[in-house]
Protein backbone atom coordinates (compact mmCIF):
# COMPACT_ATOMS: atom_id res chain seq x y z
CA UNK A 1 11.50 0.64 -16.27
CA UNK A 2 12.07 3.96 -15.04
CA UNK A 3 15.81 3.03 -13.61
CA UNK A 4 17.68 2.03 -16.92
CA UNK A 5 20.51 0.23 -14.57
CA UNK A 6 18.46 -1.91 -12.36
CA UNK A 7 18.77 -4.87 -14.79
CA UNK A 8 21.64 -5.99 -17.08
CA UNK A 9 20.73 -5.95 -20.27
CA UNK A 10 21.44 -10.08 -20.48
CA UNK A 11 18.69 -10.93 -18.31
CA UNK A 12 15.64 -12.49 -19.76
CA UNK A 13 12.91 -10.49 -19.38
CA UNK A 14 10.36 -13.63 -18.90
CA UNK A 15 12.25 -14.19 -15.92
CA UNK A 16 10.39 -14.41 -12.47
CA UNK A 17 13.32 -12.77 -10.26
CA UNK A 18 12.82 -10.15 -13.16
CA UNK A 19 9.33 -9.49 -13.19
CA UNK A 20 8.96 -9.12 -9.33
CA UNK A 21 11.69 -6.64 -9.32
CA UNK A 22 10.28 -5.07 -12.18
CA UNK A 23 6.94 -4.50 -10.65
CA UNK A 24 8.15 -3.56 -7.53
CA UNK A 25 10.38 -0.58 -8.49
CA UNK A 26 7.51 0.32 -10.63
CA UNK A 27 5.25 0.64 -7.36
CA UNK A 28 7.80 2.66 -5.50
CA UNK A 29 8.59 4.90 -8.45
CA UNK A 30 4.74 5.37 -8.91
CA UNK A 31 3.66 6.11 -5.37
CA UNK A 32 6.79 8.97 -4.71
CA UNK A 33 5.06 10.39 -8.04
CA UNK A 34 1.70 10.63 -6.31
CA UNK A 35 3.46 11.64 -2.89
CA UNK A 36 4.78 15.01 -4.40
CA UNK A 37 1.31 16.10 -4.87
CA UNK A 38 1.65 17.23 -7.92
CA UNK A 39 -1.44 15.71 -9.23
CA UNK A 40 -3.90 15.73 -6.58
CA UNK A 41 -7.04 15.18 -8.37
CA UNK A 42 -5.95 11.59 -9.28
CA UNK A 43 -4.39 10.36 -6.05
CA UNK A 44 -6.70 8.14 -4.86
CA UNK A 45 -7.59 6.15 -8.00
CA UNK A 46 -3.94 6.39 -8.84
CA UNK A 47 -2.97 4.86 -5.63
CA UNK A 48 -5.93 2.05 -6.18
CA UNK A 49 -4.38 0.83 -9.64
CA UNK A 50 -0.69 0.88 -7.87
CA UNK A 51 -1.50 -0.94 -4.72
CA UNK A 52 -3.87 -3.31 -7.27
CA UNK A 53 -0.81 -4.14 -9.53
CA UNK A 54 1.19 -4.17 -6.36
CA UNK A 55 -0.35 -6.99 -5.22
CA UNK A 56 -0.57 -9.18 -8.23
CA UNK A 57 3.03 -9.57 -7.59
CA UNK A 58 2.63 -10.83 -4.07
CA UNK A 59 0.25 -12.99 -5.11
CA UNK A 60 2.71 -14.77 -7.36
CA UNK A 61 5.48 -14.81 -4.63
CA UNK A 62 2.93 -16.02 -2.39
CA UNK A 63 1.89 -18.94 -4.76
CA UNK A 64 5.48 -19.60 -5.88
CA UNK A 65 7.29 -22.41 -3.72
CA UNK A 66 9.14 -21.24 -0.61
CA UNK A 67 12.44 -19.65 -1.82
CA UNK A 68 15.75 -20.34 0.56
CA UNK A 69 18.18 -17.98 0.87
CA UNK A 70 21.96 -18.92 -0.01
CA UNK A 71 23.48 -17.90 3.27
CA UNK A 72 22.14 -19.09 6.61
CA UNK A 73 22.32 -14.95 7.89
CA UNK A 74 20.72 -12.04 5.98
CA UNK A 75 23.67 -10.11 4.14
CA UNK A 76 23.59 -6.12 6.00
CA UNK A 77 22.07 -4.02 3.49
CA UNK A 78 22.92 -1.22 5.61
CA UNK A 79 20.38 1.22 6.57
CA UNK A 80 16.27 1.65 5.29
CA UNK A 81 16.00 4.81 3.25
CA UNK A 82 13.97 6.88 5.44
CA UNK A 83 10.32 7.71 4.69
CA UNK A 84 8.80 10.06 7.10
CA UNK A 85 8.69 12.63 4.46
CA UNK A 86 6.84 9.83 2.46
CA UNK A 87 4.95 9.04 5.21
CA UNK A 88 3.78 13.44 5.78
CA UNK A 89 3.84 14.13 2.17
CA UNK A 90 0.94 11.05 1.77
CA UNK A 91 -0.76 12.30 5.19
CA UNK A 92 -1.30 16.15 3.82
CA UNK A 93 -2.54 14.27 0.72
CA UNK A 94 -5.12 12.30 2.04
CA UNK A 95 -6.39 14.43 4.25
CA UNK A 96 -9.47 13.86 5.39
CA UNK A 97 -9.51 10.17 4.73
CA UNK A 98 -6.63 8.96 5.87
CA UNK A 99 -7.83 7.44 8.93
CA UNK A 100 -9.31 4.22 8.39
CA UNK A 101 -10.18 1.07 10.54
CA UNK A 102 -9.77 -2.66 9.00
CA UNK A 103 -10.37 -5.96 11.17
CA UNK A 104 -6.07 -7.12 11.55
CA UNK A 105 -7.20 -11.04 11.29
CA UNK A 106 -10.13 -12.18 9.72
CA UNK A 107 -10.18 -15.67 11.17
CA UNK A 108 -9.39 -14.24 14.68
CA UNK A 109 -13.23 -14.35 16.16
CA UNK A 110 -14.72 -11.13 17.47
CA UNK A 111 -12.14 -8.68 17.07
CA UNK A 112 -12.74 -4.93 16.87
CA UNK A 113 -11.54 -3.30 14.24
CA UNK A 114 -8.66 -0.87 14.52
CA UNK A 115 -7.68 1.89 12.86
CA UNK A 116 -4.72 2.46 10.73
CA UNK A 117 -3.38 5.68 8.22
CA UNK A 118 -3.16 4.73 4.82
CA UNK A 119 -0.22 7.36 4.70
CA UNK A 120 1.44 4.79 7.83
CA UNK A 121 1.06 1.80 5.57
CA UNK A 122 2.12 3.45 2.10
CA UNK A 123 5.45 4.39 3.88
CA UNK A 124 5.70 0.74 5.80
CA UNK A 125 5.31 -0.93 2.43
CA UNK A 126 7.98 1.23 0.19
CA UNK A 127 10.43 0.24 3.62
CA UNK A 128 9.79 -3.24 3.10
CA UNK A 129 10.20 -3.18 -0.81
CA UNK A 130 13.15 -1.13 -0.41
CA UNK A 131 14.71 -3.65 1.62
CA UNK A 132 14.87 -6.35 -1.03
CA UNK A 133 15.24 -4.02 -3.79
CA UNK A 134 19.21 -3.81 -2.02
CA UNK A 135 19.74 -7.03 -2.14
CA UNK A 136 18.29 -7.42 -6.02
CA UNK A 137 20.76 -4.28 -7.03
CA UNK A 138 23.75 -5.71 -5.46
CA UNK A 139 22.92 -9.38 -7.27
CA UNK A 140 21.71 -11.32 -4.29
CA UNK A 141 18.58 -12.00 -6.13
CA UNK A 142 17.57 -15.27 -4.23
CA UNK A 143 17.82 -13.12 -1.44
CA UNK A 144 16.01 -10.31 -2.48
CA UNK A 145 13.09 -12.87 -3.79
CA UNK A 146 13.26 -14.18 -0.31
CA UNK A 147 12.85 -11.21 0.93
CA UNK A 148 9.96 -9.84 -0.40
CA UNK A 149 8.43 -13.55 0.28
CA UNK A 150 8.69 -13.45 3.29
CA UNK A 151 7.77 -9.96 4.65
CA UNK A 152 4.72 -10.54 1.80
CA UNK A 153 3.55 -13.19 4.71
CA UNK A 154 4.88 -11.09 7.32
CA UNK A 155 3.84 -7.22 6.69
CA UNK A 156 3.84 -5.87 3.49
CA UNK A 157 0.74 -8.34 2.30
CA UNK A 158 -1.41 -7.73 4.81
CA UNK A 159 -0.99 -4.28 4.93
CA UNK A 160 -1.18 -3.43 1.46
CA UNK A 161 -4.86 -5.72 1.24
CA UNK A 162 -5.73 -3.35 3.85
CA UNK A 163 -4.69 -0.38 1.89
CA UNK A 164 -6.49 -1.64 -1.39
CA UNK A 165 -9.55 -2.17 0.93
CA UNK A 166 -9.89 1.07 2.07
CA UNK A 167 -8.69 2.69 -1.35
CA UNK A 168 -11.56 0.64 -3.13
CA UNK A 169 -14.57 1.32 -0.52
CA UNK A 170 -13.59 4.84 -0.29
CA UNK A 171 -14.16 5.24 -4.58
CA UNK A 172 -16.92 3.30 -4.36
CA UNK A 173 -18.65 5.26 -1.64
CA UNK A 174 -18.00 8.27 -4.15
CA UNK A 175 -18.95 6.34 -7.40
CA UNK A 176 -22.48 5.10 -5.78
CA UNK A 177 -23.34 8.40 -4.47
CA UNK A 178 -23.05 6.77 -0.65
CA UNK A 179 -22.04 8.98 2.20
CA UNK A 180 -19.05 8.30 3.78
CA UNK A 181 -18.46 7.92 7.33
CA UNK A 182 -15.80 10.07 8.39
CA UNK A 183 -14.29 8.62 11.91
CA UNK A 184 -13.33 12.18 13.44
CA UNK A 185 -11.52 12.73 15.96
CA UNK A 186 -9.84 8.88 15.74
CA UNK A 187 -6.36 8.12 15.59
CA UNK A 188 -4.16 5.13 15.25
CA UNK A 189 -2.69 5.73 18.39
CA UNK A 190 -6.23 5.02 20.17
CA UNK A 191 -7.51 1.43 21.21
CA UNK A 192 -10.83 1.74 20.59
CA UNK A 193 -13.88 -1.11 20.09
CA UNK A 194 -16.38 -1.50 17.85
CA UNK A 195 -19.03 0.55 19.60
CA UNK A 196 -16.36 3.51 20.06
CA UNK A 197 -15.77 3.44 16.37
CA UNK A 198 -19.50 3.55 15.78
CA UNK A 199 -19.64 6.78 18.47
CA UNK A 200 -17.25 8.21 16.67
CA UNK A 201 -17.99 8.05 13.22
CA UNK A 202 -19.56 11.62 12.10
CA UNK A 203 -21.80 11.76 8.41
CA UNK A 204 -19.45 13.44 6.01
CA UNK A 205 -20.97 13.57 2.07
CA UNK A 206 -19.09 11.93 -0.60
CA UNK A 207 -19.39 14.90 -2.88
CA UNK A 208 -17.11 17.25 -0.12
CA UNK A 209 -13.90 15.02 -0.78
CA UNK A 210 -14.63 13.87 -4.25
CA UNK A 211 -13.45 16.94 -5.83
CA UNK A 212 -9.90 17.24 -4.29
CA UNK A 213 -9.14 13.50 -4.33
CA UNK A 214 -10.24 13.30 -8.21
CA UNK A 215 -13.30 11.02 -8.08
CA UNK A 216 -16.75 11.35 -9.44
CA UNK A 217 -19.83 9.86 -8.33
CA UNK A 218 -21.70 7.68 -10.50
CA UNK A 219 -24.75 8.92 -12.85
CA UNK A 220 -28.03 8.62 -11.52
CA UNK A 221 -29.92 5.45 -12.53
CA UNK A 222 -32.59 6.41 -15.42
């Protein structure tokens, strides 16, 4: 771990409190990395590996049985860290393709899509993990493991799936040699339908953002 003093050195490192935490301050260590833009070439594959690992450790809070806190009120953790410079610092970075559009529900019939900023969801989930990551550091660990539970279900699960999503199609449109539809001129704040996001969508190549976000396309088939 990056942060010597998050755990006492008489915890067992086996343990499950342990491991979330562990993988969680990893993530948010990791992505402020990538957010200084130091290393542009490898943001985007960077970013797919983090969110990847990232989830792995939802998945075992999800699966794990529903954890109760110890007090019947959430103890103030006073207030979120703020992440608009995050949030800008990830939005400069991903440039052009941070724009993307993801169906919210999947077993909601016939919704349109709509579209979200990966830089909007990067900065939502670090708030979220943040949040517990008080609770773990001042030694309410049920409540921190409650806490990432439950906004898991609530937020930060569904809107880091959505992130991996669009992380993984966009490095496979590059890998496959695809072209990659760039939705210009959308913006999270619109409310468009499917047919609007269809009018909108403007042919971009894959090999004009490759370069700057540090993928290659695959080799051509012999």
């Amino acid at each position: 771990m990056s942060d010597a003093t998050l755990h006492s050195v008489t915890q067992d490192p086996d343990d499950f409190a342990v491991q979330i935490a562990d993988s969680i301050e990893s993530f948010i260590v990791a992505t402020t990395e990538v957010a200084r833009g130091d290393e542009p070439d490898s943001a985007v594959p960077f970013l797919l590996l983090e969110v990847s690992q990232l989830l792995l450790a939802g998945g075992r809070l999800g699966a794990h049985e529903d954890i109760v806190p110890e007090e019947r009120y959430e103890t103030d953790t006073g207030p979120d860290v703020d992440v608009d410079d995050l949030r800008e610092r990830f939005a400069r970075l991903l440039d052009p393709v941070d724009v993307f559009s993801e169906v919210f529900d999947p077993y909601e019939p016939r919704k349109a899509p709509v579209p979200f900023r990966i830089s909007d969801n990067l900065a939502d989930i670090v708030t979220d993990l943040r949040h517990g990551l008080a609770h773990y550091r001042a030694g309410r660990t049920t409540e921190a493991l409650w806490w990432w539970q439950f906004s898991y279900f609530s937020n930060w699960g569904p809107t880091a799936s959505a992130t991996l999503r669009a992380l993984q199609s966009l490095v496979s449109h590059v890998r496959l040699d695809q072209p990659l539809q760039e939705l210009d001129g959308l913006d999270t704040d619109e409310d468009l339908a499917e047919d609007d996001l269809a009018e909108e969508a403007g042919r971009v190549m894959a090999e004009e953002i490759a370069r700057p976000l540090g993928l290659r396309k695959a080799p051509a088939a012999q």
